[in-house]
C-alpha atoms as a PDB file:
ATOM      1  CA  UNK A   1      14.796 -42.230   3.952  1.00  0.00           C
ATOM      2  CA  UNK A   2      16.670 -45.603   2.630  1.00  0.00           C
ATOM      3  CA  UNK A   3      18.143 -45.037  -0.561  1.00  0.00           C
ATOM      4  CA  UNK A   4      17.184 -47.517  -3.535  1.00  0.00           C
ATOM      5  CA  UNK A   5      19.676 -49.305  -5.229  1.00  0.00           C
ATOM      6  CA  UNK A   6      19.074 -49.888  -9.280  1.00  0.00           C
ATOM      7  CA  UNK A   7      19.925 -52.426 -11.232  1.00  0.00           C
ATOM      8  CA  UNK A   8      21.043 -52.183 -15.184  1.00  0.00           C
ATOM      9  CA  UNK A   9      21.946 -55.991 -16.886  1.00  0.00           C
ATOM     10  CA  UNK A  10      23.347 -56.201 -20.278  1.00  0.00           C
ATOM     11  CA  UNK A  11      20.756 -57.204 -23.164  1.00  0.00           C
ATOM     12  CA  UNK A  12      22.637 -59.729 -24.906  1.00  0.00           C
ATOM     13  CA  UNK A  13      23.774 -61.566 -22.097  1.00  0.00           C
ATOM     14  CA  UNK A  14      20.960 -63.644 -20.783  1.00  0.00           C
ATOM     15  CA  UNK A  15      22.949 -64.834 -17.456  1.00  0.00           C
ATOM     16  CA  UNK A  16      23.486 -61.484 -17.036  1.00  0.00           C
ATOM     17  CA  UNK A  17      19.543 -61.178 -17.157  1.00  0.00           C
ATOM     18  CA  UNK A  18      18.551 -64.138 -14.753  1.00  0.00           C
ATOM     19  CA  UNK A  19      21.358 -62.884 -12.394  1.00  0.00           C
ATOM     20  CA  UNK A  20      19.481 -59.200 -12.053  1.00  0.00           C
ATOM     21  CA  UNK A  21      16.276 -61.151 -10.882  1.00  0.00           C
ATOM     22  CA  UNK A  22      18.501 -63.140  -8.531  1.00  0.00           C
ATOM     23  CA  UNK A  23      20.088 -59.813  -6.912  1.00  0.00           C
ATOM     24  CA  UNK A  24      16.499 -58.323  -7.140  1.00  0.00           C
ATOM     25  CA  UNK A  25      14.762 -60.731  -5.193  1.00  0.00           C
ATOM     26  CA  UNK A  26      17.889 -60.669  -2.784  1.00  0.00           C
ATOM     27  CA  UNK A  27      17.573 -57.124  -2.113  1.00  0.00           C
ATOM     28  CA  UNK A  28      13.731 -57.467  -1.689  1.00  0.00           C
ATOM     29  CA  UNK A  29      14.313 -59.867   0.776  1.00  0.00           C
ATOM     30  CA  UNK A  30      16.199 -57.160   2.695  1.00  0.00           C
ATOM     31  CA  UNK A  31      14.064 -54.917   2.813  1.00  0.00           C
ATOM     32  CA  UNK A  32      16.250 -52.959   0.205  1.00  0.00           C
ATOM     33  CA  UNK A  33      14.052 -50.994  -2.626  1.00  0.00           C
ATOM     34  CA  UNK A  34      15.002 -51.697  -5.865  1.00  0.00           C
ATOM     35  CA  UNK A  35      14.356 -49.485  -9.061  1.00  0.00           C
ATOM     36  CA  UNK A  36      14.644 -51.783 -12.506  1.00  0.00           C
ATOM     37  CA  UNK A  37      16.392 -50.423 -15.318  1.00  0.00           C
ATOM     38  CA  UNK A  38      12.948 -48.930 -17.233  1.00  0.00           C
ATOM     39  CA  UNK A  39      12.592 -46.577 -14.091  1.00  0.00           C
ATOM     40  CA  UNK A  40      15.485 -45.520 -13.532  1.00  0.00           C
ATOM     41  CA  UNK A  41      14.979 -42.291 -15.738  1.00  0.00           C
ATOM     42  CA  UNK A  42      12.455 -41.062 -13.174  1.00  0.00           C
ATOM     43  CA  UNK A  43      14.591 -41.930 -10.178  1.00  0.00           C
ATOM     44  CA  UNK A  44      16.592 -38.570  -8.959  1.00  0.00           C
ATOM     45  CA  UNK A  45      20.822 -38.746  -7.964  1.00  0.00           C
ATOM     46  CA  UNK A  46      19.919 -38.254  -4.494  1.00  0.00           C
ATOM     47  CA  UNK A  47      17.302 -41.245  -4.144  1.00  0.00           C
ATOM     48  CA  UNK A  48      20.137 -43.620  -5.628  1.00  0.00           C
ATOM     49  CA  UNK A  49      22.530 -45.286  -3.639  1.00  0.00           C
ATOM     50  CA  UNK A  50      24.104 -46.826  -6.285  1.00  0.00           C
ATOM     51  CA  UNK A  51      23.269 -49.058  -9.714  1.00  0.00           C
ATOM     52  CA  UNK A  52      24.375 -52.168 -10.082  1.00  0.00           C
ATOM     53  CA  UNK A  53      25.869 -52.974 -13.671  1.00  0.00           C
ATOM     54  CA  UNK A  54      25.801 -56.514 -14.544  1.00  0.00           C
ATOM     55  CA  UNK A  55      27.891 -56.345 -17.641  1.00  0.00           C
ATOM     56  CA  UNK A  56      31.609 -55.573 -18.870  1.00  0.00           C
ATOM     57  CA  UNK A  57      33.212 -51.871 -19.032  1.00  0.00           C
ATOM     58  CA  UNK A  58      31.568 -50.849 -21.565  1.00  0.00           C
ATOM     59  CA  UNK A  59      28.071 -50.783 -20.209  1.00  0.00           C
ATOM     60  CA  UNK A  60      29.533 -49.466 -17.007  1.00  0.00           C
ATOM     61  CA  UNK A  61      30.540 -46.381 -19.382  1.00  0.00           C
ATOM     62  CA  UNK A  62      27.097 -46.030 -20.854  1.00  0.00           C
ATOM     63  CA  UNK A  63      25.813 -46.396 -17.549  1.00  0.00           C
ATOM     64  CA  UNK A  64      27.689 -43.565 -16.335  1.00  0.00           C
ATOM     65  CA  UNK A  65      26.819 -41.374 -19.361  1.00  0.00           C
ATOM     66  CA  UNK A  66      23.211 -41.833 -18.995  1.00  0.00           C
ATOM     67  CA  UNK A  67      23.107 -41.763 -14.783  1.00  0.00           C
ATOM     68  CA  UNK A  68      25.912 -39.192 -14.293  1.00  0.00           C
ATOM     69  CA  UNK A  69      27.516 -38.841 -10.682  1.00  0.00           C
ATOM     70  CA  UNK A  70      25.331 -41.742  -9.693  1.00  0.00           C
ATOM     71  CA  UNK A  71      27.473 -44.459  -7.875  1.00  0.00           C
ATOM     72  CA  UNK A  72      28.062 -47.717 -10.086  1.00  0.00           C
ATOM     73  CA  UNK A  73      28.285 -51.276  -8.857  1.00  0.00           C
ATOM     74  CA  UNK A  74      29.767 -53.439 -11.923  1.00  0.00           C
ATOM     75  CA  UNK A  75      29.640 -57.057 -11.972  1.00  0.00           C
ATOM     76  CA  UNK A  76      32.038 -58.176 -14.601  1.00  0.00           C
ATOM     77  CA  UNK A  77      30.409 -59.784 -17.741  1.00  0.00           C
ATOM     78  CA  UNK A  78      33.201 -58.794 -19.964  1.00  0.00           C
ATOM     79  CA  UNK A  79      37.104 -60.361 -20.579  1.00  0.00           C
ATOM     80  CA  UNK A  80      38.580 -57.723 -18.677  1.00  0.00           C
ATOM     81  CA  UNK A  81      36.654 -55.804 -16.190  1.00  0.00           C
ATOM     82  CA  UNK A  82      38.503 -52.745 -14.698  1.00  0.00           C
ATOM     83  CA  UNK A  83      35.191 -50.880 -14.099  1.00  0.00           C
ATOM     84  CA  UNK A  84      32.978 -53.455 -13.763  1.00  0.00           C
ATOM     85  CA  UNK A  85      35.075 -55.379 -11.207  1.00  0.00           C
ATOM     86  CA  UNK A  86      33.460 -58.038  -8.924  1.00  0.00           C
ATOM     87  CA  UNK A  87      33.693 -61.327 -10.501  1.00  0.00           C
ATOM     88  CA  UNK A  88      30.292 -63.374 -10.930  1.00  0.00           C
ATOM     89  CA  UNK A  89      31.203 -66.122  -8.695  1.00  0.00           C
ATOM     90  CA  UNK A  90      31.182 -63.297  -5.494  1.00  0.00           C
ATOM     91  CA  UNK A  91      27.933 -61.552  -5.982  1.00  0.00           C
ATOM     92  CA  UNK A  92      26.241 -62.419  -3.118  1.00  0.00           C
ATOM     93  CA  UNK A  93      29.124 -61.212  -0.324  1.00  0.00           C
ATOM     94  CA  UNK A  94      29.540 -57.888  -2.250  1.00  0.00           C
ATOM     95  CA  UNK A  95      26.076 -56.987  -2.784  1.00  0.00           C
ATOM     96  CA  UNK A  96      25.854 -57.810   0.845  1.00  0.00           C
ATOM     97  CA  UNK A  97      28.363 -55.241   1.539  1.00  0.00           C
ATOM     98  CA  UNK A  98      26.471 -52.946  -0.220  1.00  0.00           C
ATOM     99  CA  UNK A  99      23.396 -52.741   2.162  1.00  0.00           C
ATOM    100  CA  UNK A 100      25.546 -53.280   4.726  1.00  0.00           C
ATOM    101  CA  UNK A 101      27.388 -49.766   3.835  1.00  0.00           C
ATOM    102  CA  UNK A 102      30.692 -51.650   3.702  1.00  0.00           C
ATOM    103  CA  UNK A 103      32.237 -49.944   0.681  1.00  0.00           C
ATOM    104  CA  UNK A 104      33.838 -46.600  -0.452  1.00  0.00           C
ATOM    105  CA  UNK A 105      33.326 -44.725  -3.642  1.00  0.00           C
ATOM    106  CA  UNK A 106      35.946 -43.500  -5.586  1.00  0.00           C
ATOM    107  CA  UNK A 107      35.436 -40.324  -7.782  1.00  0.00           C
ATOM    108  CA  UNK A 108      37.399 -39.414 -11.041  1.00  0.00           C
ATOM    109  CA  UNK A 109      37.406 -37.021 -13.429  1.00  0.00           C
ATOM    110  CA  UNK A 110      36.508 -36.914 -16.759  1.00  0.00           C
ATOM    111  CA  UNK A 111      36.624 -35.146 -19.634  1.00  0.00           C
ATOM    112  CA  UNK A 112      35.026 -32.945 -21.885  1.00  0.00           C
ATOM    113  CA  UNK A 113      35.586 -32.031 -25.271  1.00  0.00           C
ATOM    114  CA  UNK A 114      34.607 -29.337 -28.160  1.00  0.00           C
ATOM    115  CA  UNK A 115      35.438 -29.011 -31.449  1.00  0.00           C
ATOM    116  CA  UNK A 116      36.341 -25.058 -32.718  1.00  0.00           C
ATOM    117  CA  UNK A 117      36.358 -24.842 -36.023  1.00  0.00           C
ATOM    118  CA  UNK A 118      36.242 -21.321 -37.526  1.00  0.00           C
ATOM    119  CA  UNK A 119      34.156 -18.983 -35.348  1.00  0.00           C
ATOM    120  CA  UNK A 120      31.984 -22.249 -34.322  1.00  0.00           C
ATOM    121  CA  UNK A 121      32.455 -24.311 -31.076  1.00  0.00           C
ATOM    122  CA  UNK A 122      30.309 -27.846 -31.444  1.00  0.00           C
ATOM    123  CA  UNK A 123      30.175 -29.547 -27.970  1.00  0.00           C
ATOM    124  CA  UNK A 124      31.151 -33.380 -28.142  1.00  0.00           C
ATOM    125  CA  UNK A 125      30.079 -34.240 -24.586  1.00  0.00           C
ATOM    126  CA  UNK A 126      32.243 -35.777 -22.428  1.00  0.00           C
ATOM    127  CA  UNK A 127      34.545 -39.287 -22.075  1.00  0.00           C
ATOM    128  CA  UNK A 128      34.662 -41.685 -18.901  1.00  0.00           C
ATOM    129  CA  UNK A 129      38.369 -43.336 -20.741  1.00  0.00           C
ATOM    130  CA  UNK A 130      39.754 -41.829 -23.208  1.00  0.00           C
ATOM    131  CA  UNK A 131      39.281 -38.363 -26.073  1.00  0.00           C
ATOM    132  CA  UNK A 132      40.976 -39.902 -29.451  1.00  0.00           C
ATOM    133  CA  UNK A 133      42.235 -38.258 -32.571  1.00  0.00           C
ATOM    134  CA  UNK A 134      41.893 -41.197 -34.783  1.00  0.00           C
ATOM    135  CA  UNK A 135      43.667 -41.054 -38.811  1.00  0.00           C
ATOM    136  CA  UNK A 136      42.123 -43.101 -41.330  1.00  0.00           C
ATOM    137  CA  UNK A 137      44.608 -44.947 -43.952  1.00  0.00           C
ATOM    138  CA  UNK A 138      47.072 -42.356 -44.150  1.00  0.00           C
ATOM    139  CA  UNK A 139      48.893 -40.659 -41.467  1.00  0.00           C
ATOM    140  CA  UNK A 140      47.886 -37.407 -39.983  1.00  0.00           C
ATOM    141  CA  UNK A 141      49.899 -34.712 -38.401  1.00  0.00           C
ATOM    142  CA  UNK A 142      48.377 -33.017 -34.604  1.00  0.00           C
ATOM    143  CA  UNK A 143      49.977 -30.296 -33.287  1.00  0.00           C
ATOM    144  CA  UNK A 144      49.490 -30.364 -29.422  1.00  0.00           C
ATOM    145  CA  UNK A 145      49.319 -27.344 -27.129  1.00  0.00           C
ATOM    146  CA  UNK A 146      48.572 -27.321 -22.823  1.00  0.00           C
ATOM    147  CA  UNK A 147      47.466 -24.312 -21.732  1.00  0.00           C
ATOM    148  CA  UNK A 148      48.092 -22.610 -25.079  1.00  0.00           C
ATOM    149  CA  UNK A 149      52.281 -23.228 -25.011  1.00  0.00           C
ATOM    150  CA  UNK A 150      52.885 -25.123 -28.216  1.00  0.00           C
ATOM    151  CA  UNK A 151      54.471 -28.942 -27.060  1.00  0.00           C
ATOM    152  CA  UNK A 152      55.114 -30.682 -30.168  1.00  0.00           C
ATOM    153  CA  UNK A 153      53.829 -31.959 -33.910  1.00  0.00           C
ATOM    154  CA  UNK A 154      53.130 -35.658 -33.842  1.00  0.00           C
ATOM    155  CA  UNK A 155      52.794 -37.263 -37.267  1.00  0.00           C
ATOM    156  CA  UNK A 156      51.028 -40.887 -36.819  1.00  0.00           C
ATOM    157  CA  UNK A 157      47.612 -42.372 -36.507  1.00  0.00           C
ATOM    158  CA  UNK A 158      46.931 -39.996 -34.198  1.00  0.00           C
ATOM    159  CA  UNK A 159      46.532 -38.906 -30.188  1.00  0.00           C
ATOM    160  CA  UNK A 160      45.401 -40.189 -27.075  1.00  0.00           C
ATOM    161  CA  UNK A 161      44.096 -38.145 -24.050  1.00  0.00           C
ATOM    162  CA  UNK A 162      43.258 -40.541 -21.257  1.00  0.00           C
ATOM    163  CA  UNK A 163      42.115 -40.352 -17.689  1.00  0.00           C
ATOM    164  CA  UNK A 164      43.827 -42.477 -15.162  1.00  0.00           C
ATOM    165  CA  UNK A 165      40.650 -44.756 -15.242  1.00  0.00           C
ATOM    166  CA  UNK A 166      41.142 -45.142 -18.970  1.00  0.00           C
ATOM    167  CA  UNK A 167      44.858 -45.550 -18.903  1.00  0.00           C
ATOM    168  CA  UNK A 168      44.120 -49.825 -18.879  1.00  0.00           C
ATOM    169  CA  UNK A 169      42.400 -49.230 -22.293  1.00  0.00           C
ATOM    170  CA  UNK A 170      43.723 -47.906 -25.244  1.00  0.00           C
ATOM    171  CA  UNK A 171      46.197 -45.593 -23.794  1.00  0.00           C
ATOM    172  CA  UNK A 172      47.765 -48.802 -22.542  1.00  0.00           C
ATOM    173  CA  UNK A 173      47.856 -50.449 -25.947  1.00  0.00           C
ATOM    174  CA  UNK A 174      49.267 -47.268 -27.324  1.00  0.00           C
ATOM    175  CA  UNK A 175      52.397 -47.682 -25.238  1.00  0.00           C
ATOM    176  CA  UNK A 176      50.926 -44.662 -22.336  1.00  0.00           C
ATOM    177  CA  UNK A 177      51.589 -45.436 -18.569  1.00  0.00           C
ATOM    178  CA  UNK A 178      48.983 -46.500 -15.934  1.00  0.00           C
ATOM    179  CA  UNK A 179      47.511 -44.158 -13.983  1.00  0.00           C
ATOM    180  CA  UNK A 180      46.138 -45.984 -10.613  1.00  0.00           C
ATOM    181  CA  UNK A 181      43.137 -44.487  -8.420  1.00  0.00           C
ATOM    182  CA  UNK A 182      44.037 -41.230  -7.075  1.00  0.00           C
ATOM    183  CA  UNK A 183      45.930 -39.385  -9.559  1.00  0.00           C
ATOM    184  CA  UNK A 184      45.090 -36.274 -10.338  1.00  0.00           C
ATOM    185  CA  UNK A 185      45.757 -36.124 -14.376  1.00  0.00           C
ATOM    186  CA  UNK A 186      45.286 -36.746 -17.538  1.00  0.00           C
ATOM    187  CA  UNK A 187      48.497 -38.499 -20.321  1.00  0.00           C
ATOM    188  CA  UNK A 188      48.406 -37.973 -23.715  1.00  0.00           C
ATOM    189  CA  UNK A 189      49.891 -40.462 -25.823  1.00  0.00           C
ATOM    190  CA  UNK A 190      50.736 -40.473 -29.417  1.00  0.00           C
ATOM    191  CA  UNK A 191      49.264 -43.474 -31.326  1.00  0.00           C
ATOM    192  CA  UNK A 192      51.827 -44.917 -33.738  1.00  0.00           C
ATOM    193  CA  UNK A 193      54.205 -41.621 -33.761  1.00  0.00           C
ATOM    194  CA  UNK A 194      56.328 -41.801 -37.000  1.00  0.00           C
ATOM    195  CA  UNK A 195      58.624 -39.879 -34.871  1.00  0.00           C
ATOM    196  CA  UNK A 196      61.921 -40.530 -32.101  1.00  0.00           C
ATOM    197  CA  UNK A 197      59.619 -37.805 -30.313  1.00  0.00           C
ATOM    198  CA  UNK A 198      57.102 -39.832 -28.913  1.00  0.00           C
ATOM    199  CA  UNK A 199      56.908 -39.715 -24.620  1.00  0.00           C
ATOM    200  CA  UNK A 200      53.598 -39.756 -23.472  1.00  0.00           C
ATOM    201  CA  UNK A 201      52.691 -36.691 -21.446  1.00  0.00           C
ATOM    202  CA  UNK A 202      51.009 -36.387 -17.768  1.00  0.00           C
ATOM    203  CA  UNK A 203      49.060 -33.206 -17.044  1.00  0.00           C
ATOM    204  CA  UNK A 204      47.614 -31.756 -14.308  1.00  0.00           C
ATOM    205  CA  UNK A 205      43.733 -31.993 -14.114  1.00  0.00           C
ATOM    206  CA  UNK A 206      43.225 -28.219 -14.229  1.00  0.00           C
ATOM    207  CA  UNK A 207      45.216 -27.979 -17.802  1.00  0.00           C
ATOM    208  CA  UNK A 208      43.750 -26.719 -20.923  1.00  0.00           C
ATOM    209  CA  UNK A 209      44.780 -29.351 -23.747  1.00  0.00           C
ATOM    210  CA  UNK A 210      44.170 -28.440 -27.278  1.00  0.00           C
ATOM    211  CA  UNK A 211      45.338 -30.450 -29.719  1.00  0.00           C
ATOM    212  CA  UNK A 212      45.137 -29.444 -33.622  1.00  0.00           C
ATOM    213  CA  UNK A 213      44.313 -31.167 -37.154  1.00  0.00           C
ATOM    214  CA  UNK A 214      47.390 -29.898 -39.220  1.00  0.00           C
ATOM    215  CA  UNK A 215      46.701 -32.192 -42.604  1.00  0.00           C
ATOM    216  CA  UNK A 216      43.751 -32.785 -44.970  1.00  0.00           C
ATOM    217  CA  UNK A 217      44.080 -36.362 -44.541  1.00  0.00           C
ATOM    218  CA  UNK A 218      40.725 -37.845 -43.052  1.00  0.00           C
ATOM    219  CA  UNK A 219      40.390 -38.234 -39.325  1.00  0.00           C
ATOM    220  CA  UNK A 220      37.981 -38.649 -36.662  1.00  0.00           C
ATOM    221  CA  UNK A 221      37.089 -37.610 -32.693  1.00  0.00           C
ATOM    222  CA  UNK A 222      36.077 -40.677 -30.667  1.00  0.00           C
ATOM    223  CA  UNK A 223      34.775 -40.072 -26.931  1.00  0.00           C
ATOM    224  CA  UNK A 224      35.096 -43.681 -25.044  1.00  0.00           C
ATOM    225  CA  UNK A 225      35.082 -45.550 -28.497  1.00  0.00           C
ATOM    226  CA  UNK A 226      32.128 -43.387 -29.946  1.00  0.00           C
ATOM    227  CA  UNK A 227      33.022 -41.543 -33.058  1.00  0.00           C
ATOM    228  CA  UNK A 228      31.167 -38.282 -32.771  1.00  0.00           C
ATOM    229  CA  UNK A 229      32.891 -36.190 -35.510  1.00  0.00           C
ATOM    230  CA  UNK A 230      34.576 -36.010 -38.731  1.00  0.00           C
ATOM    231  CA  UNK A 231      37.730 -33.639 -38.522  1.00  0.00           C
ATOM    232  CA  UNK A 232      39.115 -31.286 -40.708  1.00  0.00           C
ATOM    233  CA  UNK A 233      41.673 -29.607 -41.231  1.00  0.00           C
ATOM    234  CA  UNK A 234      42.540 -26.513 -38.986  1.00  0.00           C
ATOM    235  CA  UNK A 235      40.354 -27.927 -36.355  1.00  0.00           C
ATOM    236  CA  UNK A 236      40.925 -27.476 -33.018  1.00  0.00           C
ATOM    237  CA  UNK A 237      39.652 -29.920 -30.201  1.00  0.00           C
ATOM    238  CA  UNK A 238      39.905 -28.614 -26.774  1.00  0.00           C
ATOM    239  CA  UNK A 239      39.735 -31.048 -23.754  1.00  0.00           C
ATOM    240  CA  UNK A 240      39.709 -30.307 -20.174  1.00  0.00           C
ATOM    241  CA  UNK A 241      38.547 -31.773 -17.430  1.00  0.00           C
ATOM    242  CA  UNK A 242      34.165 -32.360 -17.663  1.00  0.00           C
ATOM    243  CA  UNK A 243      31.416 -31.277 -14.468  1.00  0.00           C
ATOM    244  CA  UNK A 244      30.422 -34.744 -14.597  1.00  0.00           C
ATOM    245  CA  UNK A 245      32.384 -37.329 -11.966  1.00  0.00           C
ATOM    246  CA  UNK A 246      32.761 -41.432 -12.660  1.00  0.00           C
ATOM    247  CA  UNK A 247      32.008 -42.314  -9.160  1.00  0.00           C
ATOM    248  CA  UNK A 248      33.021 -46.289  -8.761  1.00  0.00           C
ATOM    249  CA  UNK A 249      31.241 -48.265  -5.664  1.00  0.00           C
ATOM    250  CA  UNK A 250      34.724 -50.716  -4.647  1.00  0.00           C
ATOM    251  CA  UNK A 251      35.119 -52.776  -1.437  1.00  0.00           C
ATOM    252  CA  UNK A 252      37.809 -53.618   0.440  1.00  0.00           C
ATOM    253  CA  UNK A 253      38.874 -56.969  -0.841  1.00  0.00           C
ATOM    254  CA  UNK A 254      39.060 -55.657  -4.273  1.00  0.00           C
ATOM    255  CA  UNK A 255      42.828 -54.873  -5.464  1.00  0.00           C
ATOM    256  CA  UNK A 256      43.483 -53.312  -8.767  1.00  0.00           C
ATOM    257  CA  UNK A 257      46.892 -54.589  -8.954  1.00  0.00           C
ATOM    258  CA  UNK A 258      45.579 -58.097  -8.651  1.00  0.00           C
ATOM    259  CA  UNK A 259      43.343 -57.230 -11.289  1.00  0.00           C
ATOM    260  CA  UNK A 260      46.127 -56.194 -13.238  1.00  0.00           C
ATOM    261  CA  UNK A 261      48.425 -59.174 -13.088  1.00  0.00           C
ATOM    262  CA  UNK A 262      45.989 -61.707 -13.888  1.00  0.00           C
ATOM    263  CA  UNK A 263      43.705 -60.105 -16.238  1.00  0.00           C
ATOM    264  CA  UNK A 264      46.734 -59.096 -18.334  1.00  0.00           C
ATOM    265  CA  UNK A 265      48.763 -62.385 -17.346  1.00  0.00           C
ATOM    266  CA  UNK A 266      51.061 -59.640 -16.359  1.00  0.00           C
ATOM    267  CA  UNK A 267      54.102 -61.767 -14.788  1.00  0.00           C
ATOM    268  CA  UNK A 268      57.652 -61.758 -16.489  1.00  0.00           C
ATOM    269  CA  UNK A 269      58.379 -64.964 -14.249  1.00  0.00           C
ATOM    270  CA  UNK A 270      55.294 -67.351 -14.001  1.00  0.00           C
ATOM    271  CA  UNK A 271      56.543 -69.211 -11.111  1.00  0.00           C
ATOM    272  CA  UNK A 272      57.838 -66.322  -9.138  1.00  0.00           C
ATOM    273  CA  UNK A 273      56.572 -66.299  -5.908  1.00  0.00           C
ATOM    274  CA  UNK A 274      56.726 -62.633  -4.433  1.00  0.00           C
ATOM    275  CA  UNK A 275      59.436 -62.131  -1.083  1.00  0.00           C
ATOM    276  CA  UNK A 276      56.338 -61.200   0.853  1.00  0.00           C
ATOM    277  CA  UNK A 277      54.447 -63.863   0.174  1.00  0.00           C
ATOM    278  CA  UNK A 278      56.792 -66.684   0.932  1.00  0.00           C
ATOM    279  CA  UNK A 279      56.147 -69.184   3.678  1.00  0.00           C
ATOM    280  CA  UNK A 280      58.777 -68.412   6.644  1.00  0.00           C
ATOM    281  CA  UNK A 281      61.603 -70.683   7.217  1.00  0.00           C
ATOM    282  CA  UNK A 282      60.938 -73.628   9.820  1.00  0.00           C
ATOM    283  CA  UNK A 283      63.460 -73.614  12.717  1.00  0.00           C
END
């Protein structure tokens, strides 16, 4: 049986809009089924060979959260467009490759996270980027523990726990390292550490991270830029790695690293032209 392929396009984009019916009618033409975004509840995992996300990373995240394990396709709408990460202009040659089976999907991890406070245990759900202890005005002291050996206190605005496909978001800002494609863990990074004790940490994907509120000052959890509780004191937020994969449809002529250096502007030498890349010397 041929798989459908669906197709999500971001509301407030309109080009974004009158693209999907473009890449509809495309895949029509094909002989490709398509499944529009308002059936797309109905269709099953296994009946999906991927979704197509014509937005930026954000609605590739919401994607993922309501289609979980379901293959994603992002066309980048957005400024920066890690996730969702064929450009506009080359639609047509990667959608192409689609059908045509010429693409991999990478899987990642993600993570889950609970709040325990007192005998209770309130599920959050689970994060595509990034689980964030965030302080409000004043700074707030987290105590963090992996696999239940105490690491450190960190007074600041708080703590990071990222997975490598998060580490270009906030972990980045916050001073953590990249993880690239392939790595198998998960940094925590202090956000604004009032403290010479401040190295980001990289654990493995099996490890238990707990990390607790030690002040009364107010703070929040935020899953992928979602608040979805107020803290208190003595509470205890364990993350770990979630059931649920980010699986991420890429081709061949897509390069992170690319990605990296121009989305970022990342070069300490504009006019450097890398060793490799140089023309060889005429005899």
């Amino acid at each position: 049986m041929t798989k459908s392929i669906g197709i999500i396009a971001a509301y407030s984009k309109p080009e974004a809009a009158d693209l999907a019916v473009q890449i509809r009618e495309h895949l029509q033409s094909m002989g490709c089924p398509v499944v529009p975004e308002h059936e797309l509840v109905q269709a099953t995992p296994q009946n999906l060979r991927a979704i197509i996300v014509l937005g930026g990373d954000g609605l590739m995240m919401r994607a993922a959260s309501m289609y979980p394990d379901v293959p994603l396709f992002g066309i980048n709408f957005g400024k920066v467009g890690f996730l969702a990460m064929v450009e506009q202009r080359d639609w047509l040659i990667a959608v192409n490759a689609l059908v045509a089976g010429l693409y991999t999907v990478q899987d990642a991890a993600t993570l889950a996270a609970t709040v325990h406070r007192g005998a209770s245990s309130i599920d959050q759900g689970w994060a595509i980027n990034d689980v964030v202890i965030r302080g409000g005005v004043r700074m707030i002291d987290i105590e963090v523990y992996i696999d239940g050996h105490y690491v450190n206190t960190y007074p600041g605005d708080g703590m990071i726990v990222s997975t490598p496909r998060g580490s270009t978001a906030y972990c980045m800002a916050a001073g953590g390292p990249i993880l690239t494609a392939g790595v198998q863990g998960f940094a925590i990074v202090p956000i604004s550490c009032h403290s010479p004790i401040r190295t980001p940490f990289i654990v493995a994907e099996s490890a238990l991270i707990e990390l607790v509120v030690a002040t009364k000052h107010d703070s929040s959890l935020i899953l992928d830029g979602r608040q979805t509780a107020a803290l208190q004191e003595t509470d205890v937020v364990r993350i770990q790695r979630g059931v649920h994969q980010f699986r991420l449809v890429t081709l061949d002529s897509m390069d992170f690293y690319e990605a990296f250096r121009t989305k970022f502007n990342f070069k300490i030498r504009p006019d450097a032209v890398p060793s490799r890349l140089k023309e060889p010397a005429k005899p």
